[in-house]
C-alpha atoms as a PDB file:
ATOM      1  CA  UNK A   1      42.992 -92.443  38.163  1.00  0.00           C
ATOM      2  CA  UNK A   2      45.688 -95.008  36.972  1.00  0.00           C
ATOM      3  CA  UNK A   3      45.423 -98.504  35.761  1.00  0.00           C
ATOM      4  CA  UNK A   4      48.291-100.714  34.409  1.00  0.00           C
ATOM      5  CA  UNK A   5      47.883-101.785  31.073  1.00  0.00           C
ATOM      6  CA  UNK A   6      47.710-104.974  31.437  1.00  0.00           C
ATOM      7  CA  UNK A   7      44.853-104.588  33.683  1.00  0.00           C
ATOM      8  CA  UNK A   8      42.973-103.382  30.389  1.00  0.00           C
ATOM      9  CA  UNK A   9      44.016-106.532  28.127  1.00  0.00           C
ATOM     10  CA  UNK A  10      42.007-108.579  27.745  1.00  0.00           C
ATOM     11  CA  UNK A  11      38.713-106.697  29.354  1.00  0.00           C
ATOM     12  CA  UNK A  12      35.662-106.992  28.117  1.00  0.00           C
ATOM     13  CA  UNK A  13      33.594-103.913  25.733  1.00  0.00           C
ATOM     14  CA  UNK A  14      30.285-103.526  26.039  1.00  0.00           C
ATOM     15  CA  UNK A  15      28.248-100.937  24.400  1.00  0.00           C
ATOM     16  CA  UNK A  16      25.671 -98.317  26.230  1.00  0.00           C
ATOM     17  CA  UNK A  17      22.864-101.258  25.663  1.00  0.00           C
ATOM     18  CA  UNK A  18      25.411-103.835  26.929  1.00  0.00           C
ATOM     19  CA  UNK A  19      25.999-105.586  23.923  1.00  0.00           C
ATOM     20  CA  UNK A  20      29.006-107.668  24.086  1.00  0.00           C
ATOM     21  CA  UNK A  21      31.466-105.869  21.564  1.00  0.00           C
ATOM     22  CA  UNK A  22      34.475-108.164  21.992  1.00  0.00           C
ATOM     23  CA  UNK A  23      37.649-107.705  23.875  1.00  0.00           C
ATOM     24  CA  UNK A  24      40.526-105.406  24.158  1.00  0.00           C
ATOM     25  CA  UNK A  25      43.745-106.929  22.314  1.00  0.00           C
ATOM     26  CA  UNK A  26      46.317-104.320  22.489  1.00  0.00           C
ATOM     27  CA  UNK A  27      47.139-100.604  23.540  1.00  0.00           C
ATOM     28  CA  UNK A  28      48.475 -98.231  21.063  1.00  0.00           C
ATOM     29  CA  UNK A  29      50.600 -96.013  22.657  1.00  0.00           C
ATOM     30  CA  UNK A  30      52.342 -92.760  21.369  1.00  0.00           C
ATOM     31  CA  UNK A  31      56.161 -92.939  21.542  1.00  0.00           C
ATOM     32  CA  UNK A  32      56.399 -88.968  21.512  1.00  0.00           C
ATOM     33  CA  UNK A  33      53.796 -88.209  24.169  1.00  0.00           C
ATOM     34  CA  UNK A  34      53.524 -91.347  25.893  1.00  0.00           C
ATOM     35  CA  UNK A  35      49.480 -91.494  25.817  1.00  0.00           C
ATOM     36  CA  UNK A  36      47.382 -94.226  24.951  1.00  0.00           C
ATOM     37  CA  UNK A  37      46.564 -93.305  21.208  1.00  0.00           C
ATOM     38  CA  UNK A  38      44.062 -96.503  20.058  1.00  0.00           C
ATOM     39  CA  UNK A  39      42.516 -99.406  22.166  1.00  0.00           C
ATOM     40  CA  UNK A  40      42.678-102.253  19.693  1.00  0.00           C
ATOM     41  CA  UNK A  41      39.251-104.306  19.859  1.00  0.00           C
ATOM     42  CA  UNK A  42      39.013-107.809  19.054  1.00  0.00           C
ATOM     43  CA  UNK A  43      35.271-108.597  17.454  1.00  0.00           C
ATOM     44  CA  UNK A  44      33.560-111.244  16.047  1.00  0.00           C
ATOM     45  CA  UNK A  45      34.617-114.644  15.000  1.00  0.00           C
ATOM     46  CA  UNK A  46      34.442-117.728  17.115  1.00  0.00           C
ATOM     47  CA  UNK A  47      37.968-119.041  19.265  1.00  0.00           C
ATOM     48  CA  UNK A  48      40.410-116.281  17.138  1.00  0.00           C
ATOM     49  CA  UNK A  49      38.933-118.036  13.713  1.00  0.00           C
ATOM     50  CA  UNK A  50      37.119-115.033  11.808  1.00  0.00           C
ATOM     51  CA  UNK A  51      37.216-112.080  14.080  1.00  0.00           C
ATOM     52  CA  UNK A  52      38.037-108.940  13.014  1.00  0.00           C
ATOM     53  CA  UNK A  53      40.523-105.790  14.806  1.00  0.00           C
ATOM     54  CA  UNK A  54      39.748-102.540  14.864  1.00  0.00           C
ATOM     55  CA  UNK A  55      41.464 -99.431  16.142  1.00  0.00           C
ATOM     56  CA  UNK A  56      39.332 -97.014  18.567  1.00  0.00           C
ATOM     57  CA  UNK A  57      40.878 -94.180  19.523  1.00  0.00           C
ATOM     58  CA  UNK A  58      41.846 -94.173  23.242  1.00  0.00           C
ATOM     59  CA  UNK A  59      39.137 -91.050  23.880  1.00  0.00           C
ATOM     60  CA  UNK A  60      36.233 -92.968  22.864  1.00  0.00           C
ATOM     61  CA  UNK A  61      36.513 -95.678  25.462  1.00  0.00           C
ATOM     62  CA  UNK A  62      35.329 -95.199  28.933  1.00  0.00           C
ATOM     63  CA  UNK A  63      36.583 -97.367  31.906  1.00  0.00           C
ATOM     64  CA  UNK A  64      34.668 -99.005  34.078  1.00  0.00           C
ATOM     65  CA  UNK A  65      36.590 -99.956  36.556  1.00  0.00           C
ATOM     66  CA  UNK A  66      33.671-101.525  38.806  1.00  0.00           C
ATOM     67  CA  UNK A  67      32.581-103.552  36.105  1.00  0.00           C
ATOM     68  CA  UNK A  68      36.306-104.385  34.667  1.00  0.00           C
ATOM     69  CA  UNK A  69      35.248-103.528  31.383  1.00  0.00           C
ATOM     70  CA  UNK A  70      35.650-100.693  28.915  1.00  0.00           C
ATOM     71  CA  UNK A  71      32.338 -98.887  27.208  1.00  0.00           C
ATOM     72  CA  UNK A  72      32.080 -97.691  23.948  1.00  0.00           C
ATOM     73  CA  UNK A  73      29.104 -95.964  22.332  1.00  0.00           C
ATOM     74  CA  UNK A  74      28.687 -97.485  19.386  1.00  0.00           C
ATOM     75  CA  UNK A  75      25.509 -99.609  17.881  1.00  0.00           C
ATOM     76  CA  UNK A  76      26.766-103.297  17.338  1.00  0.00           C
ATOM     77  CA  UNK A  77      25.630-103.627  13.618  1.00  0.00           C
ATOM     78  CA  UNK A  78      27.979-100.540  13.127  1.00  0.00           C
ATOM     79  CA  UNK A  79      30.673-102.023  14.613  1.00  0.00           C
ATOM     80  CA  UNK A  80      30.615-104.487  11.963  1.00  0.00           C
ATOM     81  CA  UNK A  81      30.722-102.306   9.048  1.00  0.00           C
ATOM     82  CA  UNK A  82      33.596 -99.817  10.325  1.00  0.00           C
ATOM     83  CA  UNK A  83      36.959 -99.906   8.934  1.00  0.00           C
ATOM     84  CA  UNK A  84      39.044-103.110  10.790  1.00  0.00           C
ATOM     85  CA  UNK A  85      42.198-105.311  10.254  1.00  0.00           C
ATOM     86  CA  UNK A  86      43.076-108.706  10.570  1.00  0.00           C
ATOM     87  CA  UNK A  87      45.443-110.108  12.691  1.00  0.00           C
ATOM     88  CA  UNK A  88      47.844-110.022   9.935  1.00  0.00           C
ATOM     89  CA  UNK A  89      47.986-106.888   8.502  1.00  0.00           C
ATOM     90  CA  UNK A  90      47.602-103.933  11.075  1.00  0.00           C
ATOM     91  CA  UNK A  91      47.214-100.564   9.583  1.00  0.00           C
ATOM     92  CA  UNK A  92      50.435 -97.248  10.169  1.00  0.00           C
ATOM     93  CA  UNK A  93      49.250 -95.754  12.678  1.00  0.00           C
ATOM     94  CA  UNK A  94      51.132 -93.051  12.206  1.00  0.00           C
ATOM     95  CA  UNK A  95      49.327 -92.193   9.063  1.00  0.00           C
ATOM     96  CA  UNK A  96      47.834 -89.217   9.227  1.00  0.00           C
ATOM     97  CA  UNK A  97      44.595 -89.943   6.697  1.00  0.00           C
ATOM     98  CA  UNK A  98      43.789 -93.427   8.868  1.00  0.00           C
ATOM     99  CA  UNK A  99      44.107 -91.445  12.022  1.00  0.00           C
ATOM    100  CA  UNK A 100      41.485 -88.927  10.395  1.00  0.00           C
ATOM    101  CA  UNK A 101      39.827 -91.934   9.160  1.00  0.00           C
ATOM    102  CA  UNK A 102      39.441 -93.325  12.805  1.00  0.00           C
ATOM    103  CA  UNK A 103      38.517 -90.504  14.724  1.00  0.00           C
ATOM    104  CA  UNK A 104      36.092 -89.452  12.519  1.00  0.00           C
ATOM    105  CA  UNK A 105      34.294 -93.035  12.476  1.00  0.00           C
ATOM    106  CA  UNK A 106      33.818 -92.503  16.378  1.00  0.00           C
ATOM    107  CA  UNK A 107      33.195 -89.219  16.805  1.00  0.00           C
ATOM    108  CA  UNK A 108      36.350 -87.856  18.443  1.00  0.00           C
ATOM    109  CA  UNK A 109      37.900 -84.467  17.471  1.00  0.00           C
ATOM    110  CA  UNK A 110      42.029 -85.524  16.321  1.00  0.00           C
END
């Protein structure tokens, strides 16, 4: 199945006990492979003002395109503690050790 990007931003996360998790911001995508690398969720805060980013990595999202929303397993009070970003200071990517870092936090083999 395909689906336009754009489709995705913007879409709603829920968890598998359909917490609200936030929204999707952005799509990371790889310039040498062309594959979506990280979903970039937007969590938290209230109108933009103290929300928090953080990268999941593409293979730990699941689509739902029924529902127009993405899933993620992941417990909402562990959400909060995992490594994010703010608006203003987005992690490289391409690092290596963050990539590790990230795919690690949600259980996907890198």
């Amino acid at each position: 199945m395909n689906i336009s990007a754009t489709t995705l931003i913007g879409d709603k996360v829920h968890n598998l006990q359909g917490e609200n998790l936030g929204d999707i911001k952005e799509l990371m995508i790889d310039t040498l492979d062309g594959s979506v690398s990280y979903a970039v969720l937007d969590f938290g805060g209230f109108l933009g003002i103290g929300n928090k980013l953080f990268a999941v990595p593409w293979q730990a999202l699941r689509v739902d395109p029924e529902n127009k929303e993405l899933v993620l397993d992941i417990d909402k009070e562990r959400l909060k503690s995992a490594e994010g970003f703010d608006q203003d200071d987005w992690p490289d990517f391409a690092d290596p050790a963050i990539a590790s870092r990230l795919h690690q936090a949600y259980g996907i083999d890198a």
